[in-house]
Protein backbone atom coordinates (compact mmCIF):
# COMPACT_ATOMS: atom_id res chain seq x y z
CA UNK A 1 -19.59 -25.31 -16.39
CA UNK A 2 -15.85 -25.53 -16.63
CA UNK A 3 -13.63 -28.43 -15.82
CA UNK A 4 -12.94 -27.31 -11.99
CA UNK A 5 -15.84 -26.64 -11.19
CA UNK A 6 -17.37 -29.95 -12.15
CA UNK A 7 -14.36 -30.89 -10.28
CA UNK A 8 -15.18 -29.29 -7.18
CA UNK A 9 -18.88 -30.30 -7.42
CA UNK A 10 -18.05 -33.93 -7.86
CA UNK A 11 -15.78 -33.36 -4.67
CA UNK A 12 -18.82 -30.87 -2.53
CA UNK A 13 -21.56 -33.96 -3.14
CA UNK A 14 -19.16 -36.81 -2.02
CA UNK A 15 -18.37 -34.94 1.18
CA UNK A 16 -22.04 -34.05 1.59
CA UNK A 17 -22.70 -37.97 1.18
CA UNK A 18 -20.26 -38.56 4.64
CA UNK A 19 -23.06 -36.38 6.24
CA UNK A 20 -25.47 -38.27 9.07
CA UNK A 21 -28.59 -37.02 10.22
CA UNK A 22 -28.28 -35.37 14.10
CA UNK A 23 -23.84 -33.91 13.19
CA UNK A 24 -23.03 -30.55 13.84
CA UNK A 25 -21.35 -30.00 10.61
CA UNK A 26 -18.94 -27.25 9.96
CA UNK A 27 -19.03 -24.96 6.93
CA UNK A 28 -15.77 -23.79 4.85
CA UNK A 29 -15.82 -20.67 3.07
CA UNK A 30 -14.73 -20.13 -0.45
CA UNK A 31 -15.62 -21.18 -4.27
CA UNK A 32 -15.01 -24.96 -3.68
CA UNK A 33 -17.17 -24.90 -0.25
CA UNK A 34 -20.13 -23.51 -2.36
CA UNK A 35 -21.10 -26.77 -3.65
CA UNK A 36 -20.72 -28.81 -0.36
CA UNK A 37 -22.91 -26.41 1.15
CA UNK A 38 -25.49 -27.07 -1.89
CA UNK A 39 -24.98 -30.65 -1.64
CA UNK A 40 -25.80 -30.53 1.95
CA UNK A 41 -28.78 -29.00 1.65
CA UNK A 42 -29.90 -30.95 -0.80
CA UNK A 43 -30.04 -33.62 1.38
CA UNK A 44 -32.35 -32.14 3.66
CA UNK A 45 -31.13 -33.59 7.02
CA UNK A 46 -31.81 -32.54 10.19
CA UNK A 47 -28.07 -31.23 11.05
CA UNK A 48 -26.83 -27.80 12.67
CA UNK A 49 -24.38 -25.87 10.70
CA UNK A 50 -21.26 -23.88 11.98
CA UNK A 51 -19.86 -21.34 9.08
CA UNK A 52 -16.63 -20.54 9.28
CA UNK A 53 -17.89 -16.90 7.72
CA UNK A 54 -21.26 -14.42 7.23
CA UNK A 55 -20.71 -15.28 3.42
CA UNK A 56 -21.21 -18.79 3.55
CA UNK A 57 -23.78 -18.18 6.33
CA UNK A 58 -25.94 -16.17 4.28
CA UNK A 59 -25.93 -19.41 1.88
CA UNK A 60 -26.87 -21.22 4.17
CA UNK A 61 -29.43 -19.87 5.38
CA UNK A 62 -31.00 -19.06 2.11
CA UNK A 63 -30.69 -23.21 1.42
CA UNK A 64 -32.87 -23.95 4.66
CA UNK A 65 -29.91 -25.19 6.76
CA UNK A 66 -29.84 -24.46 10.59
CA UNK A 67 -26.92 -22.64 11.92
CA UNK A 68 -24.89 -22.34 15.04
CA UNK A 69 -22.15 -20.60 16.43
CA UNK A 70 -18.71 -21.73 17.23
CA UNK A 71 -19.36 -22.36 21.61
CA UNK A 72 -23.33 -22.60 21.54
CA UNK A 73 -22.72 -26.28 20.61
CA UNK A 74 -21.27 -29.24 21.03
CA UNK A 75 -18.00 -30.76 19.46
CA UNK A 76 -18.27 -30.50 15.70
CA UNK A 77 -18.61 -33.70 14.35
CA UNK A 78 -17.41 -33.10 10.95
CA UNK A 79 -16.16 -29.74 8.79
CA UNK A 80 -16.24 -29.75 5.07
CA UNK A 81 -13.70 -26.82 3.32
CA UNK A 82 -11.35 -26.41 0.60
CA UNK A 83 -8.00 -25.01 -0.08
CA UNK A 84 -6.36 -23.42 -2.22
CA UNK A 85 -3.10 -26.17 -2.14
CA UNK A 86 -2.73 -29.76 -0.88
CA UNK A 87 0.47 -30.62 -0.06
CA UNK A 88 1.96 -33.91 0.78
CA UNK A 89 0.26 -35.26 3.95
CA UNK A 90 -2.89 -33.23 3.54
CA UNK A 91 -0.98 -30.19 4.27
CA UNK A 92 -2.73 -27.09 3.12
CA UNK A 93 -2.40 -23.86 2.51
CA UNK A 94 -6.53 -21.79 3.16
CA UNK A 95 -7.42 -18.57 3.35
CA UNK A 96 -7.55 -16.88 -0.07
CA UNK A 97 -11.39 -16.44 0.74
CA UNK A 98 -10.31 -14.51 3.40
CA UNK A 99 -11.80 -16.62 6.30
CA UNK A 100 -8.51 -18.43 7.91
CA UNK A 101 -9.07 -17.53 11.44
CA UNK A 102 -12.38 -18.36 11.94
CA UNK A 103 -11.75 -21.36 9.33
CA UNK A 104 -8.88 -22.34 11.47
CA UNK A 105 -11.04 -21.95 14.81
CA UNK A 106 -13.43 -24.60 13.27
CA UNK A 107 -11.14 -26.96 12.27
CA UNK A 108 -9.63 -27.25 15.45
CA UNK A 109 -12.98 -27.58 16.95
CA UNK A 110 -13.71 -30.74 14.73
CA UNK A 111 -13.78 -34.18 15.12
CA UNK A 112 -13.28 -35.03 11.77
CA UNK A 113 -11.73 -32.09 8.86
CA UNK A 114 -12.63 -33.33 4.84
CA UNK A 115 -11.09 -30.97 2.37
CA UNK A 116 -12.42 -30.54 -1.02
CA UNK A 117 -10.95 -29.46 -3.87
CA UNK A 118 -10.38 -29.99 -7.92
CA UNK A 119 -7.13 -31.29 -9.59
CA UNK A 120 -5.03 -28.71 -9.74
CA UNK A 121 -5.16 -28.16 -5.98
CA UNK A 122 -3.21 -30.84 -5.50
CA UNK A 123 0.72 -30.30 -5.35
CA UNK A 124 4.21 -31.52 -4.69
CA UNK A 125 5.13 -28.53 -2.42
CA UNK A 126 3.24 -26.12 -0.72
CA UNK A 127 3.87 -22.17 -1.47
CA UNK A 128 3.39 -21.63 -5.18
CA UNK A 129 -0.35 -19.92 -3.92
CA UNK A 130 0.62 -16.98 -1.40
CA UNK A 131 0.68 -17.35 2.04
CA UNK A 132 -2.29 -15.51 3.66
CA UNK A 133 -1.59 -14.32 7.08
CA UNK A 134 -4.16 -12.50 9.03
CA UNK A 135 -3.18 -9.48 11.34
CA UNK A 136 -4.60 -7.07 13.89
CA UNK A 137 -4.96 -3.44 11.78
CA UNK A 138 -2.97 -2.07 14.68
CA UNK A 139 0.40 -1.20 13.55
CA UNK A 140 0.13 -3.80 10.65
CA UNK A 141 2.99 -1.98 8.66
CA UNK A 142 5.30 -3.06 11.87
CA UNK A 143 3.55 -6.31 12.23
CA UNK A 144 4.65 -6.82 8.21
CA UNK A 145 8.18 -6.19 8.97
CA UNK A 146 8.35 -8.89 11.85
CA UNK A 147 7.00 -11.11 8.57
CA UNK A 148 8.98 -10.44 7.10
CA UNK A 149 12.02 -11.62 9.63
CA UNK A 150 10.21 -14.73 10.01
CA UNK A 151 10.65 -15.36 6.59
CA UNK A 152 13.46 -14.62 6.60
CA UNK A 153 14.64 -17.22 9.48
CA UNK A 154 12.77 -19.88 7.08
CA UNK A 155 15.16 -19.04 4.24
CA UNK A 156 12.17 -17.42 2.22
CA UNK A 157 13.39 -13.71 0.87
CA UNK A 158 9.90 -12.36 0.01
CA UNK A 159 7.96 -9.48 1.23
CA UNK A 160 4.01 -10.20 1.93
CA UNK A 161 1.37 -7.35 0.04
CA UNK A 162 -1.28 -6.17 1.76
CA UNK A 163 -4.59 -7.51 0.45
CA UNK A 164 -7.13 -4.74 -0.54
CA UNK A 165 -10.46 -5.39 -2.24
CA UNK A 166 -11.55 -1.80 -4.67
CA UNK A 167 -8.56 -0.15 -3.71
CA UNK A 168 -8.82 -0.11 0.30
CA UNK A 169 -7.80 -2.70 2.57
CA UNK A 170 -9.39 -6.20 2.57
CA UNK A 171 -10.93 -6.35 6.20
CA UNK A 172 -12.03 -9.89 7.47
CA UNK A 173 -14.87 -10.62 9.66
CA UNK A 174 -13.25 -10.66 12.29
CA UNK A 175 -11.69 -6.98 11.74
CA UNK A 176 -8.51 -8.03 10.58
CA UNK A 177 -5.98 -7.27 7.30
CA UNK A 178 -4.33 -9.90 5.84
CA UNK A 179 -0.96 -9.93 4.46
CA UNK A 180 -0.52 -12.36 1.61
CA UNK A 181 3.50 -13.74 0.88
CA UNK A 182 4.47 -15.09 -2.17
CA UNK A 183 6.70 -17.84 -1.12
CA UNK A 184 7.08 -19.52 -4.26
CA UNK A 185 8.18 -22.64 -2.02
CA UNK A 186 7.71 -23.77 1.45
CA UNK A 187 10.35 -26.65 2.08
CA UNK A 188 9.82 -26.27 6.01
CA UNK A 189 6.43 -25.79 6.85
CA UNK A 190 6.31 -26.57 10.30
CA UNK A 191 9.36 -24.05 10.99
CA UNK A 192 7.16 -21.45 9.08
CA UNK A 193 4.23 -22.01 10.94
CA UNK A 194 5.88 -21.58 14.36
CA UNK A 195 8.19 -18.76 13.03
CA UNK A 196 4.95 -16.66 12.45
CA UNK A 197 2.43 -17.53 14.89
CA UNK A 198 5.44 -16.33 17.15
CA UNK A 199 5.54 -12.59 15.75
CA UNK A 200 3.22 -10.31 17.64
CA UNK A 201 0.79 -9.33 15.68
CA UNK A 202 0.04 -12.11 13.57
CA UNK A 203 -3.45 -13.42 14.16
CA UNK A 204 -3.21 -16.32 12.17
CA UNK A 205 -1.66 -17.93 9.20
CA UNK A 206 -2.80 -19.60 6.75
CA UNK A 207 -1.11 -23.13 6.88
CA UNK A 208 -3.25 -25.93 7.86
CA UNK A 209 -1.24 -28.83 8.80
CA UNK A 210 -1.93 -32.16 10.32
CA UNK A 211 -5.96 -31.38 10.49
CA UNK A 212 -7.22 -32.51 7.19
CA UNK A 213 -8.46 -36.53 8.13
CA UNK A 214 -9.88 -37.01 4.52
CA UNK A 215 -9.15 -34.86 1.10
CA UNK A 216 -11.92 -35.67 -1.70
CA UNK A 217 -9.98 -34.17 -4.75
CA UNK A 218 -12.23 -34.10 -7.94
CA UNK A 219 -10.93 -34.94 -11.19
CA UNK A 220 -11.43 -35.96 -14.96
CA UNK A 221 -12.41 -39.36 -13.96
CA UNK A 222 -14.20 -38.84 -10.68
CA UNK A 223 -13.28 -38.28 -6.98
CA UNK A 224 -10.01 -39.50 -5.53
CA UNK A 225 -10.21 -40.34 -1.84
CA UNK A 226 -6.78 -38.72 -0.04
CA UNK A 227 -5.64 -39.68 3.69
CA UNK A 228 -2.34 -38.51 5.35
């Protein structure tokens, strides 16, 4: 097992430890989210499960864990995901598993949001990982050039690439494209995230900010416990 992903298993089985028996506990998607959702299971409580996509519902359900959909519940008591950078203040930027929306739809719907993640997650300024945004597949070449305006307005001269998966477009569960921008640095991220959940088309982006309660960031000497 490398490094990270000891890291990120240290970080899956301390968030699985916050777990209570009777929570409706949301599930991230991606490599980090993996091993809270084998933690979790593990533990054989009797929780329901929200995943954030069919991916890490198909885990699930292979592990024994009882799922739910976003609605046919309560409140979420508590969601468990990672990222793929933690900025200052628990800022994030998600979606390189391709999952923002509905990851985004379940973080809102939380109580509490834990992020997970290993060492090199962590960093001074958001924007060195590209910027996934998700679009509808209507018109998404015009929807890219709005983007890129909004980028523009944020003082970021980049244009965002089309993510495809074996040569043809990467399609989310949802139905959507994403466009990914490599912004190589995000000094306003607030600005950015207004500028492009303004721009018709855009479904969601992939900046997560002021949701993360807890970050659990796994290192070479254990798991560091983050708070805004």
């Amino acid at each position: 097992m490398s490094d990270a992903d000891a890291q990120k298993r240290a970080a899956g089985a301390a968030a699985a430890a916050l777990v209570e028996p009777g929570m409706v506990v949301g599930l991230g998607t991606g490599s980090t989210a993996v091993w809270f959702v084998r933690a979790l299971a593990e533990r054989k409580l009797d929780v329901l499960c929200v995943p954030t996509s069919r991916t890490t519902g198909d885990l699930a359900r292979e592990l024994g864990l009882k799922l739910g959909e976003l609605g046919e519940t309560r409140e979420i008591d508590l969601t468990v995901d990672g990222a793929d950078e933690i900025g200052p203040g628990l800022s994030l930027i998600k979606g390189g598993g391709g999952a923002l929306l509905r990851e985004k739809l379940v973080w809102e719907s939380s109580r509490r949001c834990v992020v997970i993640a290993d060492a090199a997650k962590k960093v001074a300024c958001l924007g060195q990982y590209p910027l996934p945004i998700e679009v509808v597949a209507f018109g998404h070449r015009t929807t890219a050039l709005r983007i890129c305006d909004a980028l523009d307005e944020c003082g970021i001269g980049v244009a965002p690439r089309l993510r495809t998966r074996d040569g043809a477009p990467f399609v989310t569960d949802s139905g959507n494209l994403i466009y990914d921008a490599p912004c190589g640095r995000i000094e306003e991220v607030a600005a950015l995230a207004g500028a492009l959940k303004g721009v018709t088309g855009v479904v969601e982006h992939g900046l997560f900010l002021d949701l993360a309660d807890i970050g659990l960031i796994g290192g070479p000497d254990g798991v560091d416990r983050l708070e805004p």
